[in-house]
Protein backbone atom coordinates (compact mmCIF):
# COMPACT_ATOMS: atom_id res chain seq x y z
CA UNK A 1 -25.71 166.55 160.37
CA UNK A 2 -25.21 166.10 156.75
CA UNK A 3 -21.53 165.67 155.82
CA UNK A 4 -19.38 168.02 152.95
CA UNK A 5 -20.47 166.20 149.79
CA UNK A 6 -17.50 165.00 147.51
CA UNK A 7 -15.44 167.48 145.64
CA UNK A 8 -16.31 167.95 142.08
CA UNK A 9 -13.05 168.71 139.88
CA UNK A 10 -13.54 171.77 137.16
CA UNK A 11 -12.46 170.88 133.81
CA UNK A 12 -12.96 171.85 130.45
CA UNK A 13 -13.87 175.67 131.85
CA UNK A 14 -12.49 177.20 128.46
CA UNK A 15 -15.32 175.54 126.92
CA UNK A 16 -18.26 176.98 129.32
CA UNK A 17 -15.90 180.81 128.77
CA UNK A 18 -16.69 180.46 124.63
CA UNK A 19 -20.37 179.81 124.93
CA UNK A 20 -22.67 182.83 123.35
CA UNK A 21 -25.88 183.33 124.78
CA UNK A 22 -28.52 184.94 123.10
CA UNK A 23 -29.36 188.69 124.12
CA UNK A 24 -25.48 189.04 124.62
CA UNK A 25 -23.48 190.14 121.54
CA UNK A 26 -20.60 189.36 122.92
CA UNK A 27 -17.67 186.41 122.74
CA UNK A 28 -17.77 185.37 125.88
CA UNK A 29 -19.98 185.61 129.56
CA UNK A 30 -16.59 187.00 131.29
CA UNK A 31 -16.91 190.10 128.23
CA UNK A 32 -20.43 190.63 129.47
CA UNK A 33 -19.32 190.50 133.02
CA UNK A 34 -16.25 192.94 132.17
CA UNK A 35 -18.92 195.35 130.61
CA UNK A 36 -21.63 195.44 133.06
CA UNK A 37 -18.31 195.65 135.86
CA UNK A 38 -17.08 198.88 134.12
CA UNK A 39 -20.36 200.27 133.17
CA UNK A 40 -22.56 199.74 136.63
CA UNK A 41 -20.77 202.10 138.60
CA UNK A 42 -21.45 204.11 140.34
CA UNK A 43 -25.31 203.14 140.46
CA UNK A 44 -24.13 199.49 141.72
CA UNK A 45 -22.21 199.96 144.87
CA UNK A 46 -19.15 198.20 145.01
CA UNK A 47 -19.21 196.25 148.50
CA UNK A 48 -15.56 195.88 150.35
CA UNK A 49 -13.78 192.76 151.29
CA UNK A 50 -13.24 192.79 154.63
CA UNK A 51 -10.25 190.68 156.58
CA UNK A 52 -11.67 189.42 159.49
CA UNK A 53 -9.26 189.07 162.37
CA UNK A 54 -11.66 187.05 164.55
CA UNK A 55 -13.05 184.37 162.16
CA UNK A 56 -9.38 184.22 161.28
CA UNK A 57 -8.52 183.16 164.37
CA UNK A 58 -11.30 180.83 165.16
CA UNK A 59 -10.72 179.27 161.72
CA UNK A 60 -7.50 178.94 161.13
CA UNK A 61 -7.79 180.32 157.79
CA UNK A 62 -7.44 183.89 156.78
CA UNK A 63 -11.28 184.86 156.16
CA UNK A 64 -11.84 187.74 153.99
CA UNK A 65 -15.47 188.97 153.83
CA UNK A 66 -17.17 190.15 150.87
CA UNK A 67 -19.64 192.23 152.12
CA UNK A 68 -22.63 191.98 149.69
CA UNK A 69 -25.15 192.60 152.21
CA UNK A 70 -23.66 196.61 151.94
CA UNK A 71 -24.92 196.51 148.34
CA UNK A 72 -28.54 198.85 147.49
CA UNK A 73 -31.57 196.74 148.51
CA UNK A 74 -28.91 194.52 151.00
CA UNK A 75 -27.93 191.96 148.83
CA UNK A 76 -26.53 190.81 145.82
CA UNK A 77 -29.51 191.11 143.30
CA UNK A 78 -29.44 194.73 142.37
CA UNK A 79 -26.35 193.84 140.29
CA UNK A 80 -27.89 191.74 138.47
CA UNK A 81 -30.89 193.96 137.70
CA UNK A 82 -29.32 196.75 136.69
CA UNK A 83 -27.54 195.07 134.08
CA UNK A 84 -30.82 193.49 133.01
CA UNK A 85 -32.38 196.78 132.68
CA UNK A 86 -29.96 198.67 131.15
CA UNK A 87 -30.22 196.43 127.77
CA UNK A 88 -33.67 196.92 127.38
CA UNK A 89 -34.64 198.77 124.23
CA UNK A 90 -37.19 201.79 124.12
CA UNK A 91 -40.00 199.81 123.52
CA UNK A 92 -39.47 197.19 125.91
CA UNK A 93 -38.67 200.00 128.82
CA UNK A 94 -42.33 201.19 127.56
CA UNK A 95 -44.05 197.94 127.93
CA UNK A 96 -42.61 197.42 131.75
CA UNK A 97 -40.74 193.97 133.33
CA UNK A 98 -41.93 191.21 135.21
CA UNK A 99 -39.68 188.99 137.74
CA UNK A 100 -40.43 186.63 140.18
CA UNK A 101 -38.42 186.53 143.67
CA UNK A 102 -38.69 185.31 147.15
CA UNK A 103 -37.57 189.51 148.86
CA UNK A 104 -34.17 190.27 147.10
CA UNK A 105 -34.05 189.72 143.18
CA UNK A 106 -37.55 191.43 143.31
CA UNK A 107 -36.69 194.54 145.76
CA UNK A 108 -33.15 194.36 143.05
CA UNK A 109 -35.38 194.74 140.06
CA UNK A 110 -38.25 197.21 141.69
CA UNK A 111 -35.09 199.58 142.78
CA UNK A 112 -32.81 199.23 139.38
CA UNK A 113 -36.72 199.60 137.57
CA UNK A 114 -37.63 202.60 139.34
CA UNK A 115 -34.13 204.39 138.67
CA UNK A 116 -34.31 203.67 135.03
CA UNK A 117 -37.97 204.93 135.06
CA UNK A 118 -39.80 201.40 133.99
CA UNK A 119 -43.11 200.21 135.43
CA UNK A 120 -41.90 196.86 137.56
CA UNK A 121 -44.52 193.77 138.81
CA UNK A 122 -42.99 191.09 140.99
CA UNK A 123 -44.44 187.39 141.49
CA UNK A 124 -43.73 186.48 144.80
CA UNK A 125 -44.48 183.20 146.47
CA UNK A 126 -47.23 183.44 150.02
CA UNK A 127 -45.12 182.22 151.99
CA UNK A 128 -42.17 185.33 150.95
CA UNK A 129 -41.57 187.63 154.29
CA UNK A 130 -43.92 190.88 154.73
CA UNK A 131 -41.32 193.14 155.31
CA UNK A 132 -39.49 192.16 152.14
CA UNK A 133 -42.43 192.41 150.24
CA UNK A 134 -42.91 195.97 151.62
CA UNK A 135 -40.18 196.64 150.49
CA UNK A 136 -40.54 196.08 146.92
CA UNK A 137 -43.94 198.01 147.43
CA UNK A 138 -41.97 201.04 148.97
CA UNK A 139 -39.58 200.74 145.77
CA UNK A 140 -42.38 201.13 143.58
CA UNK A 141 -42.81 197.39 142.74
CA UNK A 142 -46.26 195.92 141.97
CA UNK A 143 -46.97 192.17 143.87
CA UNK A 144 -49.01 189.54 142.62
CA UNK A 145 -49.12 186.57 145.11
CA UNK A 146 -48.82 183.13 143.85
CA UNK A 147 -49.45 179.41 146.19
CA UNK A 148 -46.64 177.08 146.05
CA UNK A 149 -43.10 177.57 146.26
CA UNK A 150 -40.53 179.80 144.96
CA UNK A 151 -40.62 177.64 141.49
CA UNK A 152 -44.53 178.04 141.09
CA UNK A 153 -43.90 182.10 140.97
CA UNK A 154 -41.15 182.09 138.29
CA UNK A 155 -43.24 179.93 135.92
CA UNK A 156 -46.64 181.71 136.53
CA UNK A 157 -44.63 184.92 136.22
CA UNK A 158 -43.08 183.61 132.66
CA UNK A 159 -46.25 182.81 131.60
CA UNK A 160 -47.61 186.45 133.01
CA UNK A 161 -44.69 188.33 130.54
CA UNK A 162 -45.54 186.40 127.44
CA UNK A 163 -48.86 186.90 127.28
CA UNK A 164 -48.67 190.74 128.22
CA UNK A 165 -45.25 190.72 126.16
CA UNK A 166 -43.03 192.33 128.74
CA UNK A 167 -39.51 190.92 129.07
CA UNK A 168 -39.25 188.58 132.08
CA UNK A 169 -36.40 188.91 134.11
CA UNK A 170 -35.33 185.72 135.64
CA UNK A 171 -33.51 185.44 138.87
CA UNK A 172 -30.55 183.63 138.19
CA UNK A 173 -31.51 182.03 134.07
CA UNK A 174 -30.38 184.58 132.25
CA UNK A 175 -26.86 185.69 131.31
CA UNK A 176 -27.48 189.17 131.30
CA UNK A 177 -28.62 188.76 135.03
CA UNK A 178 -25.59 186.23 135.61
CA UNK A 179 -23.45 188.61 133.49
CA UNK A 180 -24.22 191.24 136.64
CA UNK A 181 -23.95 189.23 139.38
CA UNK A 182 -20.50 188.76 138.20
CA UNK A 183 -19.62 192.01 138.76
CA UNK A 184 -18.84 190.61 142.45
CA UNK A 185 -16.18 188.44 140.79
CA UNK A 186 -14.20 190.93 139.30
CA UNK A 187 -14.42 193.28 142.80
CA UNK A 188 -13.07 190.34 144.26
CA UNK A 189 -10.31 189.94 142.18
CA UNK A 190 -9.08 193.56 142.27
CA UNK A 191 -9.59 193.86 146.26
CA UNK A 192 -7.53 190.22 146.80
CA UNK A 193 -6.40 189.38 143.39
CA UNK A 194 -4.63 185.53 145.58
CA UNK A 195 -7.63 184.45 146.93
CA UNK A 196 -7.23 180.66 147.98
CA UNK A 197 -11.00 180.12 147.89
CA UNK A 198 -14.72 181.71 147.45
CA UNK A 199 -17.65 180.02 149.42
CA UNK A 200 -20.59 181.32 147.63
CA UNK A 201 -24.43 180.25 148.78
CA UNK A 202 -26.39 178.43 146.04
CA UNK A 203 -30.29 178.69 145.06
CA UNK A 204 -31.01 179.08 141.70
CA UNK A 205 -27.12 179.65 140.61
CA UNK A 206 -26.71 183.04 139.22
CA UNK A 207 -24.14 184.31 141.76
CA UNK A 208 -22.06 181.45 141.73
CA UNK A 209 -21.55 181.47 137.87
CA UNK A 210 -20.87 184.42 137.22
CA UNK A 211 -18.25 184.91 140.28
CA UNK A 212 -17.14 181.46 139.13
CA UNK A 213 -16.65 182.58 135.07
CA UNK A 214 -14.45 185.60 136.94
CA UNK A 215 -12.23 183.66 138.91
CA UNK A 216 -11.73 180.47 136.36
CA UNK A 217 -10.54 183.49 133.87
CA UNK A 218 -8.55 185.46 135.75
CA UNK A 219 -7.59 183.71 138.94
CA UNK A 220 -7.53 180.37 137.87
CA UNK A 221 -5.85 178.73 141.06
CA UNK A 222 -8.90 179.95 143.36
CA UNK A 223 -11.45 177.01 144.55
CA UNK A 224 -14.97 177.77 144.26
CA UNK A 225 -17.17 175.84 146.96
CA UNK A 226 -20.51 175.79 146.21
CA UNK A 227 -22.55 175.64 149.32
CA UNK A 228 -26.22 174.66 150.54
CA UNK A 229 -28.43 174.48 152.96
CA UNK A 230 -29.26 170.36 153.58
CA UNK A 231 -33.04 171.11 154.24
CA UNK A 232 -32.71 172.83 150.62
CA UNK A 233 -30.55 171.00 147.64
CA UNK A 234 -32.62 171.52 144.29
CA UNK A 235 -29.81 172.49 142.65
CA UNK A 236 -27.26 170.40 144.19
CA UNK A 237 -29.37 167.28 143.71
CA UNK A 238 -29.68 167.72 139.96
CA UNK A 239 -26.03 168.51 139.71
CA UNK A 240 -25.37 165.24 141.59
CA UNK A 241 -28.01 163.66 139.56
CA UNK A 242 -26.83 165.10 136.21
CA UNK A 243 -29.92 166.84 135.14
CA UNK A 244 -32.61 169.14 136.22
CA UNK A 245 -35.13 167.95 138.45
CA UNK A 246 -37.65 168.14 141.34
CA UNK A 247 -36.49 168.17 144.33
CA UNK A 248 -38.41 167.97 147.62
CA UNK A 249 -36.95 170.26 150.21
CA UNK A 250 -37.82 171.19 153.98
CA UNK A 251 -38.03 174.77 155.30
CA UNK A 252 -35.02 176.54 155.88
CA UNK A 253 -33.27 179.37 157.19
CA UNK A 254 -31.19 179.85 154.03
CA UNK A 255 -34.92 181.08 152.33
CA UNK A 256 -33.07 182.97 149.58
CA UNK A 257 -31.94 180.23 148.33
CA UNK A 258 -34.66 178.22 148.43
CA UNK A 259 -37.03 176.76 145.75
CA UNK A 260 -36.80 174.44 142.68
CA UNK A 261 -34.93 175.26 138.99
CA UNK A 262 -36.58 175.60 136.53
CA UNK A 263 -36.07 173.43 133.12
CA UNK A 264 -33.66 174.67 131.12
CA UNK A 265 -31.40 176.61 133.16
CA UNK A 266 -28.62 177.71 132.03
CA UNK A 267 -26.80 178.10 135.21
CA UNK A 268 -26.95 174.11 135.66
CA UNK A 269 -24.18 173.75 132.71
CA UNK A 270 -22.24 176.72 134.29
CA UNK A 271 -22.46 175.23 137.72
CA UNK A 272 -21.49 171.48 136.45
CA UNK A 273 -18.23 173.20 134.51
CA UNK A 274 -17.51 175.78 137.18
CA UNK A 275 -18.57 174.41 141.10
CA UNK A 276 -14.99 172.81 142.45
CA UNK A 277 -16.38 171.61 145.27
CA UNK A 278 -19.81 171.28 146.77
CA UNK A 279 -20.90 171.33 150.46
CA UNK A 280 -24.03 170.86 152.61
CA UNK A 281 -24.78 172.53 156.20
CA UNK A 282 -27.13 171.70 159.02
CA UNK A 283 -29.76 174.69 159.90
CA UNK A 284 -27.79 174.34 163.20
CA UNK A 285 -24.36 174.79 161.60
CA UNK A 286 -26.22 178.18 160.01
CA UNK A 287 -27.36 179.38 162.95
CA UNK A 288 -24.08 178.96 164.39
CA UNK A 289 -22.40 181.16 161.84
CA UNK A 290 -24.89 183.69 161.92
CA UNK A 291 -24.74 184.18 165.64
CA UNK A 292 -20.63 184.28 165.61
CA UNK A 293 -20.44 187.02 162.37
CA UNK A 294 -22.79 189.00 164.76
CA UNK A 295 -19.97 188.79 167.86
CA UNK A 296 -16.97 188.70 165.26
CA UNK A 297 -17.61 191.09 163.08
CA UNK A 298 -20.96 192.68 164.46
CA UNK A 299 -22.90 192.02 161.19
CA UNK A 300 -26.48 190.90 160.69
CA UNK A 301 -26.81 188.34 158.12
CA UNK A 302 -29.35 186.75 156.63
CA UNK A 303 -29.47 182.78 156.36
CA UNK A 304 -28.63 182.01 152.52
CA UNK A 305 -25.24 183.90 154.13
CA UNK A 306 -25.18 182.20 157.21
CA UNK A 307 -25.17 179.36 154.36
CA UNK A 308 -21.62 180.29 152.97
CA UNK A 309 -19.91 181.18 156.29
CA UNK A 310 -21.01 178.12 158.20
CA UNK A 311 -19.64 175.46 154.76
CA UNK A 312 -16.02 177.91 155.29
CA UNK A 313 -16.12 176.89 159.46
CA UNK A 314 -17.09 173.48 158.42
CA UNK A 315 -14.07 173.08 155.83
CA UNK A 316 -11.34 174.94 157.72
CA UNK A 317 -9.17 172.40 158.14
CA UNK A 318 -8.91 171.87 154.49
CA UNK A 319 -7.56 175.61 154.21
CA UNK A 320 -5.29 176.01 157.30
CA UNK A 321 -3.84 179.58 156.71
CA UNK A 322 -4.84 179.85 153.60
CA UNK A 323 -7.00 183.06 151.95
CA UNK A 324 -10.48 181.92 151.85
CA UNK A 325 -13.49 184.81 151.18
CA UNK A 326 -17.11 184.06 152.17
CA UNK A 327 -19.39 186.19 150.01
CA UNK A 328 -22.17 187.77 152.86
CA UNK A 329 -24.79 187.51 149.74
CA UNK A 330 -27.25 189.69 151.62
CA UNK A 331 -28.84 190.68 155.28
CA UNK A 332 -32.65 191.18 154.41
CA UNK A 333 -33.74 188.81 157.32
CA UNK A 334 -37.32 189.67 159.31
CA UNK A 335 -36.09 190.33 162.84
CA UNK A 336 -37.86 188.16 164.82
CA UNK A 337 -36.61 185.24 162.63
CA UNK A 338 -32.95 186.62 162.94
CA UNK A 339 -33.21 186.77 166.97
CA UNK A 340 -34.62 183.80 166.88
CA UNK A 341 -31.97 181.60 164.74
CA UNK A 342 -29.22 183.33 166.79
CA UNK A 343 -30.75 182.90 170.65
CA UNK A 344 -28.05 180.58 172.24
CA UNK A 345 -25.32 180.41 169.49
């Protein structure tokens, strides 16, 4: 069992707050985030933030659950794509978008695509689950398989989009994605404006910066632990490394967030400024979690979830009665998988 890795100390987060990224004619990414927060509703739900008595107790720490599996599509990516979508111009909402995603960002961007009326194709690695790729077929999504990992399907669906000269919507490198993921952040901060701490699941970094930009702006005394599955560190590794690069990783329950990142990223310099502390967990420590949300709180989570709850057990006795939320980033889990992680926990 892999031990919490050592705590990296945020400074300098005005800087990362003025950067302006293209596409966003804006000041700053919180302005973006502020936007797409008072602009997505009511077509993005917004999820509550749940005490949980039980978890409390078994913790020590006063858990608060934000409940992001509740969200459309059951989980955190339809924020994102709606605020994607809604910038397009006319011609681009002609032409039609491509993404690449593992279940969630691409049953996000088929659902946000098919309310806006645009024409939606989704590159999706083999290995993805059936029943999430369903999904994105029942949403109106079109699939286009691709070997290799989750990596392989964002660059051969990048490659896809230039050459038919659709926009490509990225799952977590682009602010205008990152700038709606964020919208989480700024529920957050109205529903429990003293948070303590967030524990947010990392893959490719989009939810974590823009909850992060929220929190360093307007709640700047809450901690956000960035958290990871052990068999699954791309991200982590190049942050601990200092720059992007590939990273082996072993199968995992956490399969959302999964799967290399890709050169360039802009989440990496977001991350490095924003991430307070970092954390890895065990797939046992993840099964764990998922199996005592399910008799806590009777929720079914899936693992990149599991992820965040099990790294808030794990650190407890850092935050002995203190307010700590776990963001539940999503639930879209194939069944037999689910019963089988949580058989004996």
């Amino acid at each position: 069992m892999q031990e919490a890795a050592s705590a990296q100390t945020t400074c300098c987060t005005t800087d990362i707050l003025k950067i302006k990224f293209k596409g966003i004619e804006m000041n700053t990414l919180f302005d973006a985030i502020r936007e797409a927060h008072q602009i997505l509703r009511p077509q993005v739900r917004v999820t509550p933030l749940e005490h949980s008595p039980l978890l409390s107790q078994h913790s020590g720490c006063e858990i608060y659950l934000k409940c992001e599996h509740l969200q459309h599509t059951g989980s955190f990516k339809f924020r994102g794509a709606s605020n994607k979508l809604r910038l397009l111009n006319e011609a681009q909402r002609q032409q039609g978008v491509i993404t690449a995603s593992t279940g969630n960002h691409g049953q996000g961007v088929a659902l946000a695509a098919k309310l806006a009326g645009i024409k939606s194709t989704i590159y999706a690695p083999e290995q993805a689950a059936a029943i999430k790729l369903d999904v994105i077929r029942a949403l109106g999504g079109q699939i286009e398989l691709v070997s290799g990992d989750a990596l392989n399907a964002e660059l051969a669906a990048g490659i896809a989009a230039e050459q038919q000269g659709k926009v490509y919507i990225s799952p977590y490198n682009d602010p205008q994605v990152i700038a709606g993921q964020g919208t989480c952040g700024m529920e957050m901060v109205e529903q429990q404006p003293d948070l303590d701490a967030v524990f947010v699941a990392v893959g490719g970094g989009g939810l974590i910066s823009g909850i992060a930009t929220v929190l360093k702006t307007l709640s700047d005394k809450t901690q956000v632990i960035g958290c990871w599955p052990a068999n699954a560190t791309s991200l982590y590794t190049c942050l601990e490394k200092g720059q992007i690069q590939e990273v082996a990783e072993q199968e995992t329950l956490s399969d959302g967030t999964a799967g290399g990142i890709e050169p360039g990223a802009i989440t990496f310099a977001l991350c490095q400024q924003l991430i307070d502390q970092k954390v890895l967990v065990s797939e046992q420590e993840i099964k764990e979690a998922m199996g005592l949300i399910a008799r806590t709180d009777r929720w079914m989570i899936e693992g990149a979830a599991g992820v965040a709850l099990a790294a808030a057990l794990k650190l407890a006795p850092q935050w002995q009665g203190k307010k700590v939320a776990v963001v539940l980033c999503g639930k879209n889990i194939v069944l037999e998988k689910y019963l089988g992680a949580v058989s004996g926990c």
